[in-house]
Protein backbone atom coordinates (compact mmCIF):
# COMPACT_ATOMS: atom_id res chain seq x y z
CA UNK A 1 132.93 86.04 124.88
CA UNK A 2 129.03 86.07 124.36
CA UNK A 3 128.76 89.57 123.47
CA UNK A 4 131.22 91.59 120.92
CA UNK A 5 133.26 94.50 122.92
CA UNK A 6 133.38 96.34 119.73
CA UNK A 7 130.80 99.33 119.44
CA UNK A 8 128.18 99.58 117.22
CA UNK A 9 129.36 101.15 113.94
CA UNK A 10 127.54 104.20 112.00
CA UNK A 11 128.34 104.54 108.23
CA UNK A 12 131.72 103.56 106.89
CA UNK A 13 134.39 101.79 108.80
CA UNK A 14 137.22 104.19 109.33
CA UNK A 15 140.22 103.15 107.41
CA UNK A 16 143.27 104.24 109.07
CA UNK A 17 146.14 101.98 111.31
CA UNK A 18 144.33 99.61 113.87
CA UNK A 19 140.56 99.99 112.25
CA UNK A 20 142.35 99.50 108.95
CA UNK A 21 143.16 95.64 110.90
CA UNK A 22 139.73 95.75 111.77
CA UNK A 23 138.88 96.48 108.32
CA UNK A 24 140.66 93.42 107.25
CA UNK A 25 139.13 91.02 109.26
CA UNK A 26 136.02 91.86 109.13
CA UNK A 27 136.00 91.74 104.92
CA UNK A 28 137.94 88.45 105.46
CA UNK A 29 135.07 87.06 106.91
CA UNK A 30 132.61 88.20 104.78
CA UNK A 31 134.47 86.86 102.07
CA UNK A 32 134.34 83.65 103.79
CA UNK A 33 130.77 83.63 103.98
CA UNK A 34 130.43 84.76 100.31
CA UNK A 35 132.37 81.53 99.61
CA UNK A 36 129.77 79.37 101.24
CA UNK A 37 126.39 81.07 99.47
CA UNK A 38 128.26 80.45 96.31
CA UNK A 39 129.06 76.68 97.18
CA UNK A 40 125.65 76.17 98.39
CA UNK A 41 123.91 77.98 96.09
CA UNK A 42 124.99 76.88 92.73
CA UNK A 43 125.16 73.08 93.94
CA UNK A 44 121.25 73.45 92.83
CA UNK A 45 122.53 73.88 88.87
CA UNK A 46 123.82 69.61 89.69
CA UNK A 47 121.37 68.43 91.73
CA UNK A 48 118.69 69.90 89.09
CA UNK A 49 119.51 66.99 86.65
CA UNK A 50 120.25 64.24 89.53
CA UNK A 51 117.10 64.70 91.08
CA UNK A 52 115.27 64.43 88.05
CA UNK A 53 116.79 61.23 87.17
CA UNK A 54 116.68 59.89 90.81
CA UNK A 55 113.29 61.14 91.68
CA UNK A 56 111.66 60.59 88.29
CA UNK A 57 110.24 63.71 87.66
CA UNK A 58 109.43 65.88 84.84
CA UNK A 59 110.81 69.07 83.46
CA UNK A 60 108.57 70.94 84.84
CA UNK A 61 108.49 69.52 88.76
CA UNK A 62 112.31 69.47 88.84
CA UNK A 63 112.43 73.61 88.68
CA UNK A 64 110.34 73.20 92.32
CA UNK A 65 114.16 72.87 93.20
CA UNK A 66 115.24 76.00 92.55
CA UNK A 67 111.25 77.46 94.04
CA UNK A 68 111.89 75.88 97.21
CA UNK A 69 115.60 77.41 98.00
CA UNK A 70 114.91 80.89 96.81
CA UNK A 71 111.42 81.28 97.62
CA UNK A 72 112.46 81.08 101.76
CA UNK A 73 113.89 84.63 100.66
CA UNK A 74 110.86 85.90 100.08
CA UNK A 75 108.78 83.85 102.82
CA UNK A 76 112.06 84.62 105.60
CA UNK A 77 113.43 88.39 104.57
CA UNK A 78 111.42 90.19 107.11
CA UNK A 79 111.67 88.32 109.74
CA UNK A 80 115.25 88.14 109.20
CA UNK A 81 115.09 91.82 109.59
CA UNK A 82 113.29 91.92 112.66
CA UNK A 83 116.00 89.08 114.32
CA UNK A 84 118.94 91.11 113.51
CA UNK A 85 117.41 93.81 115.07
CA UNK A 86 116.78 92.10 118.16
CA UNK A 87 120.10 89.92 118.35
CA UNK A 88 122.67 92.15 116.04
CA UNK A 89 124.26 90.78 112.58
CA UNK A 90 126.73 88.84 113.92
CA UNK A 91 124.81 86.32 116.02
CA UNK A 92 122.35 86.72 112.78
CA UNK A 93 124.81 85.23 110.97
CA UNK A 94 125.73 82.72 112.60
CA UNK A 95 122.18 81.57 113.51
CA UNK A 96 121.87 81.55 109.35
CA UNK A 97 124.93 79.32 109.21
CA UNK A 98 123.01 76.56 112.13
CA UNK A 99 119.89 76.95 109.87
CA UNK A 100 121.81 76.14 107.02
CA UNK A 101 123.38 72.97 108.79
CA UNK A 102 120.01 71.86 109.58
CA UNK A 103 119.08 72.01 105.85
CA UNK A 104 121.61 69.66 105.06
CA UNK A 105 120.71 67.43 107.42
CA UNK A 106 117.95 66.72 105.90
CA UNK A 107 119.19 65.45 102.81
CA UNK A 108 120.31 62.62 104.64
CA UNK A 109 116.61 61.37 105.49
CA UNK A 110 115.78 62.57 101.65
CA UNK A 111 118.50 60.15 100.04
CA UNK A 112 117.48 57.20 102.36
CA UNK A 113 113.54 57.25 101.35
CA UNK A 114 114.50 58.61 97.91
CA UNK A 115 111.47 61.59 99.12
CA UNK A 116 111.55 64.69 96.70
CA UNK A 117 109.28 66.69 98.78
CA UNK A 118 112.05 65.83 101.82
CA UNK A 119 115.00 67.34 99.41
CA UNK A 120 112.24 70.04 98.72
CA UNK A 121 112.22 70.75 102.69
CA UNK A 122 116.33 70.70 103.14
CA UNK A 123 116.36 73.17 99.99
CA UNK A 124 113.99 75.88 101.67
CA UNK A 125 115.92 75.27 105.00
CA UNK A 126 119.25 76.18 103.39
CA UNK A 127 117.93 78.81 101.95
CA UNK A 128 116.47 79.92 105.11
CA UNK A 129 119.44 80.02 106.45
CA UNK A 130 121.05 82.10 103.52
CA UNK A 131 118.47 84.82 103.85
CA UNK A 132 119.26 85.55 107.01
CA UNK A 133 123.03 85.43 105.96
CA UNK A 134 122.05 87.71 102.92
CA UNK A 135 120.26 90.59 104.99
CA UNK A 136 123.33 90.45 107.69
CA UNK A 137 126.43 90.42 105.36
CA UNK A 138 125.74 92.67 102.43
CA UNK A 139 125.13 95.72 104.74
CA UNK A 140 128.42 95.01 105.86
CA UNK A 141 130.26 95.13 102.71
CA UNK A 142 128.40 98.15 101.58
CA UNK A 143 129.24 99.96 104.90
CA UNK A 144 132.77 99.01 105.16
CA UNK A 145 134.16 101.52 103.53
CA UNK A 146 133.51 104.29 100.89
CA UNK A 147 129.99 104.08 99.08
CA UNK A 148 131.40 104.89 95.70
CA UNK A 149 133.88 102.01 95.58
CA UNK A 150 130.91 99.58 97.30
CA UNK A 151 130.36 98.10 93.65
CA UNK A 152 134.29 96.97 93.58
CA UNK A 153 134.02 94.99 96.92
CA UNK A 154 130.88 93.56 96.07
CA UNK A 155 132.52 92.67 93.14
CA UNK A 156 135.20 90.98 95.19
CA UNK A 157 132.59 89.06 97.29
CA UNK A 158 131.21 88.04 93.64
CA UNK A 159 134.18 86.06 93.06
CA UNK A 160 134.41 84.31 96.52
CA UNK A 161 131.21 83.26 96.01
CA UNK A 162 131.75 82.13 92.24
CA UNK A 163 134.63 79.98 93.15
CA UNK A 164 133.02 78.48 95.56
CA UNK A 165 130.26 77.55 93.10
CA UNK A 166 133.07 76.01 90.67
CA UNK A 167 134.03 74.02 93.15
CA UNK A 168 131.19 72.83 94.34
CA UNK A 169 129.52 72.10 90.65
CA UNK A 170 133.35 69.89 89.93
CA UNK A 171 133.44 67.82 92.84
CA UNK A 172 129.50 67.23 93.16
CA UNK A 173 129.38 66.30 89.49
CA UNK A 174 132.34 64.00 90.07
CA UNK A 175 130.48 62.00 92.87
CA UNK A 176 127.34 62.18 91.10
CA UNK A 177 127.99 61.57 87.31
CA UNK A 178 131.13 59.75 87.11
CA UNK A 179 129.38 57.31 85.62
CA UNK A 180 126.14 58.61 83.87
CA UNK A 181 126.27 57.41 80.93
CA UNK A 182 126.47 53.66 82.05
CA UNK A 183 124.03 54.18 84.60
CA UNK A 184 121.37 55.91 82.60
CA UNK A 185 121.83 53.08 80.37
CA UNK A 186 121.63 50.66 82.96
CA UNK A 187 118.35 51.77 84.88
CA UNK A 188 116.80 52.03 81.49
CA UNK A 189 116.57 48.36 81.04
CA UNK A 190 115.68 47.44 84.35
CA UNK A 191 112.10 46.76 85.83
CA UNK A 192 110.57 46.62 89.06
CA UNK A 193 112.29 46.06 92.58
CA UNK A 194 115.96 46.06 90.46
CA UNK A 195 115.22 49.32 89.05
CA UNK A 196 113.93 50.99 92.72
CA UNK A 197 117.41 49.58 94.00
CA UNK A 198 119.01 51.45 91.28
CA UNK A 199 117.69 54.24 91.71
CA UNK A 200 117.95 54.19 95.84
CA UNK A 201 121.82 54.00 95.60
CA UNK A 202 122.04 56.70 93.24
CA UNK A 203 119.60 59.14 95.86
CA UNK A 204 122.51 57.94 98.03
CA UNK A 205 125.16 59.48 96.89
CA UNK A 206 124.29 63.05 98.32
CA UNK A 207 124.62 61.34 101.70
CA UNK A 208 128.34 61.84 102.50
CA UNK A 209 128.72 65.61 100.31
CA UNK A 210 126.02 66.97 102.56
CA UNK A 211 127.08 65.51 105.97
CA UNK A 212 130.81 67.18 105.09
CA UNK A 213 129.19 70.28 104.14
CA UNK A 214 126.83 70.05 107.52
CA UNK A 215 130.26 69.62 109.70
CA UNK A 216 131.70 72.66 107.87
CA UNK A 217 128.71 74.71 108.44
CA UNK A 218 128.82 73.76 112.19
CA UNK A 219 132.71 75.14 112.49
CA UNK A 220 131.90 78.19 110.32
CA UNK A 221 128.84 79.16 112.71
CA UNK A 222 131.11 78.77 116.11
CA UNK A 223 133.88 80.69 114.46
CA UNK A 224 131.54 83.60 113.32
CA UNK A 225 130.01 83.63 116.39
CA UNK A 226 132.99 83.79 118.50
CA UNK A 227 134.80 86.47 116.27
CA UNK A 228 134.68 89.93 117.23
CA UNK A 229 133.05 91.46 113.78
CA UNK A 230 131.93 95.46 114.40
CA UNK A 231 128.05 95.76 114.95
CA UNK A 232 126.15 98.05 112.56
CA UNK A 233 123.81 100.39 113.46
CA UNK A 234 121.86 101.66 111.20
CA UNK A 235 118.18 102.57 113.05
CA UNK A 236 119.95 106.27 113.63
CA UNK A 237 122.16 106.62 110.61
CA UNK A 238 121.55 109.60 108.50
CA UNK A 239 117.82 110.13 108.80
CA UNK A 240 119.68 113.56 107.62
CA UNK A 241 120.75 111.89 104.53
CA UNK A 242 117.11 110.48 103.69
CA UNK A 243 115.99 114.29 104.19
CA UNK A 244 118.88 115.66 101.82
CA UNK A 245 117.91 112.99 99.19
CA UNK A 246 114.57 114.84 99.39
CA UNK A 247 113.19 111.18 100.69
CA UNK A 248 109.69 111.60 102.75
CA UNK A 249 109.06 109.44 105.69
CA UNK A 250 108.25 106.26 103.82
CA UNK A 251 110.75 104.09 102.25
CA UNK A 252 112.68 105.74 98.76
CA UNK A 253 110.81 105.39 95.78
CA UNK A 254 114.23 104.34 94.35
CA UNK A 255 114.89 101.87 96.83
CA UNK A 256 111.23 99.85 95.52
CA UNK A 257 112.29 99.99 92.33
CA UNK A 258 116.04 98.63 93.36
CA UNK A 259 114.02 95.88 95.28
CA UNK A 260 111.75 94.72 91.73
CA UNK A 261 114.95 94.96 89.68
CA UNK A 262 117.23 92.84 92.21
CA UNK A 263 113.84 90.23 91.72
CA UNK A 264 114.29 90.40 87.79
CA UNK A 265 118.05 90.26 88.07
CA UNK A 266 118.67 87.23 90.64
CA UNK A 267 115.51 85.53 88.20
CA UNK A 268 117.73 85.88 85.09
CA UNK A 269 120.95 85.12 86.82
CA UNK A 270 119.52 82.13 88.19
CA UNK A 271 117.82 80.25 85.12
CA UNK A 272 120.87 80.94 82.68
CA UNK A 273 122.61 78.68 85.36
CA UNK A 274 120.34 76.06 86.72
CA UNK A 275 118.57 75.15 83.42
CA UNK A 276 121.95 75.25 81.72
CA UNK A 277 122.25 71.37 82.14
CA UNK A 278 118.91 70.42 81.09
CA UNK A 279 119.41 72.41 77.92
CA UNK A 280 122.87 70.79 77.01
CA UNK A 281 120.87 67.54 76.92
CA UNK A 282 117.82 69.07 74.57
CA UNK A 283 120.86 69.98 72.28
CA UNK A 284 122.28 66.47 72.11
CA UNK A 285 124.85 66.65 74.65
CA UNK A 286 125.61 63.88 77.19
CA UNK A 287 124.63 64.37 81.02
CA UNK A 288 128.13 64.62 82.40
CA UNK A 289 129.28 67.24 79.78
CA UNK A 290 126.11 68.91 80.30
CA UNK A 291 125.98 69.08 84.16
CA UNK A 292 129.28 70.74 83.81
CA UNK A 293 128.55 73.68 81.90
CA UNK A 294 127.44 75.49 84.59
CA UNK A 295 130.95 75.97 85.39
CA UNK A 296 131.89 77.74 82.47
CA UNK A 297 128.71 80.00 83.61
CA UNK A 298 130.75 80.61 86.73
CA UNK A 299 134.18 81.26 84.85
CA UNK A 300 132.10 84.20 82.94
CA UNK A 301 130.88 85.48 86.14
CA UNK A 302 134.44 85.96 87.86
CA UNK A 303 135.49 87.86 84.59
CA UNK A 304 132.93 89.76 84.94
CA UNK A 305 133.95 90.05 88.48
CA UNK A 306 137.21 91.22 87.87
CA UNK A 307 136.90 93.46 85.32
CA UNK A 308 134.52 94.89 87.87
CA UNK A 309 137.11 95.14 90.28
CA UNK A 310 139.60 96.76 87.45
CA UNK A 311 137.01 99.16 85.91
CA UNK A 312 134.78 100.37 88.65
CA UNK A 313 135.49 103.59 90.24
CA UNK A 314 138.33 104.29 88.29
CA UNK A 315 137.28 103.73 84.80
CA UNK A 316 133.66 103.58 84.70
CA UNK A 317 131.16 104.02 87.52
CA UNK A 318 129.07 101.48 89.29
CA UNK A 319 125.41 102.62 87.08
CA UNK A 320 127.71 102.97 83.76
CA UNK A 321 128.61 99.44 84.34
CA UNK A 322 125.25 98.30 85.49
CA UNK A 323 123.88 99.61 81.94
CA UNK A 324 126.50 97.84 79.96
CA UNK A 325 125.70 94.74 81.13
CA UNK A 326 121.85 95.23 80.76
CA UNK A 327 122.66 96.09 77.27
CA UNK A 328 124.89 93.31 76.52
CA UNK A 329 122.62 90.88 78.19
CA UNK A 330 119.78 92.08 76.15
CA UNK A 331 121.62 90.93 72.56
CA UNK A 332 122.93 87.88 74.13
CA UNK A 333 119.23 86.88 75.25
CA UNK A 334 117.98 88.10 71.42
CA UNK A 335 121.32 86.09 70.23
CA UNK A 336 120.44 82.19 72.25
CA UNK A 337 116.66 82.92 70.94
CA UNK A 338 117.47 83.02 67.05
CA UNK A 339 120.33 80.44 67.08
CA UNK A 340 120.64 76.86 67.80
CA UNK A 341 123.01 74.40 69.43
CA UNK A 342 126.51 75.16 70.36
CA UNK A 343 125.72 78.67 69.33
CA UNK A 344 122.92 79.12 71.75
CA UNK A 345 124.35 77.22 74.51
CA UNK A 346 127.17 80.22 74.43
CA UNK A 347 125.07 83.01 74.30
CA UNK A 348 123.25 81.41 77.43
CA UNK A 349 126.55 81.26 79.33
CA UNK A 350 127.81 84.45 78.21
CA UNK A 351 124.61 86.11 80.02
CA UNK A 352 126.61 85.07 83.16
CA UNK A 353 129.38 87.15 81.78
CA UNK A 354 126.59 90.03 81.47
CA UNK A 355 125.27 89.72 84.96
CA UNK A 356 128.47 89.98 86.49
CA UNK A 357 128.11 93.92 87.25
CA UNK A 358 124.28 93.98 87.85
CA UNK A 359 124.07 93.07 91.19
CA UNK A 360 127.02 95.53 92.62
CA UNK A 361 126.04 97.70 90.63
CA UNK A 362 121.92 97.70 91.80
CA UNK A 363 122.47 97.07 95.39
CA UNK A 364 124.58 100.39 96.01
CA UNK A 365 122.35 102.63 93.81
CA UNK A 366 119.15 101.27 95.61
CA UNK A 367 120.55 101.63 99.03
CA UNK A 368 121.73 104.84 98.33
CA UNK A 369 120.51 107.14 100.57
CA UNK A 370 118.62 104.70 102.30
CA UNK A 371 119.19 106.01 105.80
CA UNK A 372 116.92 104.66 108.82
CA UNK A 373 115.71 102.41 105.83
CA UNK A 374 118.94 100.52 105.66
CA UNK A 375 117.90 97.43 107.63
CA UNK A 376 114.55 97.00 105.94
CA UNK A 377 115.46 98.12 103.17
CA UNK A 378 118.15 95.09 102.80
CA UNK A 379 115.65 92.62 104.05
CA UNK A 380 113.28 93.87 101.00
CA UNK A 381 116.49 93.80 99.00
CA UNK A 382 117.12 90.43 99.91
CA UNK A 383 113.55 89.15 99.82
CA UNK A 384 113.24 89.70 95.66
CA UNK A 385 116.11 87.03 95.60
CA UNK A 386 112.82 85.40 95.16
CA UNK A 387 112.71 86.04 91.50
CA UNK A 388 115.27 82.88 91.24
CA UNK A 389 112.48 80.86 92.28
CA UNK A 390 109.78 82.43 90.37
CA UNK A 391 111.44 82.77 87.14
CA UNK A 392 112.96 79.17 86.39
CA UNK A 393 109.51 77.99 87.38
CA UNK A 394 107.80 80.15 84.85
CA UNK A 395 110.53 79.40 82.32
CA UNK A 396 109.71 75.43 83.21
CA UNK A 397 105.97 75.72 82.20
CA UNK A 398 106.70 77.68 79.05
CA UNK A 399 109.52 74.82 77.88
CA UNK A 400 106.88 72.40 79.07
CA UNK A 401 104.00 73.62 76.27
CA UNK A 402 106.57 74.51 74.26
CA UNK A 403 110.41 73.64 73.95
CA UNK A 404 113.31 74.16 76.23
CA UNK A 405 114.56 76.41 73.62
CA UNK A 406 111.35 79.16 73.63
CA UNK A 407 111.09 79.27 76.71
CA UNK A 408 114.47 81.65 76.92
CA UNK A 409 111.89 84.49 76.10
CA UNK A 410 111.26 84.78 79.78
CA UNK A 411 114.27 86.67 79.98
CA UNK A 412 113.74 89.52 78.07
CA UNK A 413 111.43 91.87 79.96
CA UNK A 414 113.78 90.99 82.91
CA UNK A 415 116.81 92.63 80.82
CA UNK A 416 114.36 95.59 79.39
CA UNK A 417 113.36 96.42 83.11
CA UNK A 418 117.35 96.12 84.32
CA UNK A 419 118.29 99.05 81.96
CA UNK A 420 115.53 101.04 83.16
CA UNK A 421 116.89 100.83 86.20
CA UNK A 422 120.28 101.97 85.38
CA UNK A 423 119.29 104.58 83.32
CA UNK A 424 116.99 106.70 85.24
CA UNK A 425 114.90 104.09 87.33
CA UNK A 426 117.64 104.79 90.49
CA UNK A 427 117.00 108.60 90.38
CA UNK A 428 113.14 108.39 91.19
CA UNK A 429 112.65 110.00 94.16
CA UNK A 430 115.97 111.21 94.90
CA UNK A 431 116.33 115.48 95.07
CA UNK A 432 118.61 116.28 92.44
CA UNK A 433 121.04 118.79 93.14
């Protein structure tokens, strides 16, 4: 069972009778995986508020949470590129899923000596583990199948993963902030040795979420590993196609540009999310109402998702929807700046709502074409995942000489760049017939 019997695949999966099973199980699996980068990932929009209070940190250090996990994409994409090209996606991904264990892991040491440079360590190991997870799957899922309907399975992948994440935000904010507001209350007016105690069995409480999501991530590795998921090869597909596109040896101008707008994308995406819960609390509302709104972030998302899903090939196509959502984004962005409150706090969610499309609908146009640059070409793709640990930590040192509020301004060259993008920025390069 070590190695797959199933031949390397080139381009699309076919789609008739026993491939069309094939077909199936492979995208069921992917799913699955999609489910567990959403759980994992969005976890960080809870423990972004729990760590401050646990750790004792300000504003400012507490974004080094979301630095750590996404900046292993940048430090991790090319090597993940060169070990799926020496052991093949599948074993990549599982491999990912063992890295991602070992992340967990950690927290367990973390919580015990109440060390924020430890969670800081089990952060970039997870998302270690992701990046190599990243650069094996979404090849998959734009390969399986046609490329002009690749933005409406991403889109399905979108909502495994944003399930996931409202799932994981519930039941981590359940075990975490059940009882907030008597315990910020409580540590508040203790001192010394009582208040360390305090604060040690509150660390603890990760201990026991993380060693079940360690065990899962075990299972989920042996199963991926022992399934029988089609190999892609992609180091002899379509050099043809390159040379059609008009594409010279090096990689596609459009494909750079894909990889800087993916950065900008996955930096907005990310801080509308994980700073969510600090900014309920500079408008006044309680932690566990707060911590929570990052689930209503989520909600938008899958909308977004589905309507993805409904519109795209049928109704609109994948750029037309990609410069949509840059648009709307941009007003919502312009909309959180020059209110306050409740007002604001909606026009930050609704950017979730906005982002929904962006990322199925850059991935496909920036890999389009792509050819013998497929593989690196993903692991630069996945690399500028980056930009969600960049941009939060930029964001943090503006609200930190400023206001929480402010510091929202980050976002909009980020949008201004995305529409770019969509409107001509995917065509440079490319031979136009």
């Amino acid at each position: 069972m070590g190695k797959s019997a199933t031949p390397p695949v080139k381009g699309p999966l076919p789609m008739q009778s026993e491939p069309q099973s094939s077909y199936g199980k492979a995208m069921g699996i992917i799913g699955t995986l999609f489910f567990i980068f959403g759980f994992v990932t969005w976890l960080n929009s809870v423990l972004i508020p729990f760590l401050k209070q646990a750790c004792e940190i300000s504003d400012f250090e507490v974004f080094f949470v979301t630095f750590a996990f996404y900046i292993s994409y940048l430090v991790m994409a090319i090597p993940s590129s060169a070990i799926l090209k020496k052991i093949g996606f599948t074993k990549g991904m599982s491999l990912g899923l063992l890295i991602m264990a070992v992340g967990s892991l950690i927290f367990i040491p973390a919580a015990y000596t109440r060390s924020f440079p430890l969670f800081l360590l089990g952060l970039f190991a997870q998302g270690t583990g992701l990046t190599l997870l990243q650069a094996a799957s979404n090849p998959y899922v734009t390969i399986l199948g046609p490329i002009e309907k690749a933005a409406q399975r991403i889109s399905i992948m979108g909502i495994c993963n944003k399930v996931a994440g409202m799932i994981g935000i519930f039941v981590l904010v359940q075990l975490l902030f059940s009882d907030a507001a008597e315990l910020s209350a409580r540590i508040e007016t203790l001192t010394g040795a009582a208040r360390e105690a305090e604060l040690q069995a509150l660390a603890q409480r990760v201990v026991v979420p993380y060693l079940v999501m360690t065990v899962v991530l075990l299972a989920l590795a042996f199963m991926v590993r022992k399934s029988d998921l089609p190999e892609i090869n992609t180091d002899e597909e379509n050099g043809a196609a390159a040379d059609e596109a008009g594409v010279k040896k090096g990689i596609p101008p459009h494909l750079l540009l894909g990889v800087v707008c993916i950065f900008a994308y996955v930096g907005v995406e990310v801080l509308a999310i994980d700073s969510l819960a600090l900014y309920g609390e500079y408008n006044g509302l309680q932690k566990m109402v707060a911590t929570n709104l990052g689930i209503y972030s989520l909600i938008a998302l899958t909308v977004g998702y589905l309507s993805g899903i409904v519109l795209i090939p049928k109704f609109i196509s994948q750029k037309t929807g990609l410069i949509i959502c840059a648009t709307m984004a941009l007003v919502l962005s312009v909309g959180a700046l020059v209110t306050t409150g409740w007002s604001s706090i909606i026009c930050i969610i609704l950017l979730s709502l906005s982002h929904a499309l962006m990322w199925p609908g850059i991935w496909p146009l920036a890999m389009n074409k792509a050819g013998r640059h497929t593989k690196i070409g993903a692991a630069f793709m996945v690399m500028a995942i980056c930009g969600g640990a960049i941009l939060p930590l930029i964001y943090g040192a503006i609200a930190r000489s400023t206001d929480r509020h402010i510091a929202y301004m980050v976002m909009l060259p980020c949008y201004v760049y995305i529409l770019y993008y969509g409107l001509s920025g995917h065509k440079v390069g490319l031979k136009e017939k």
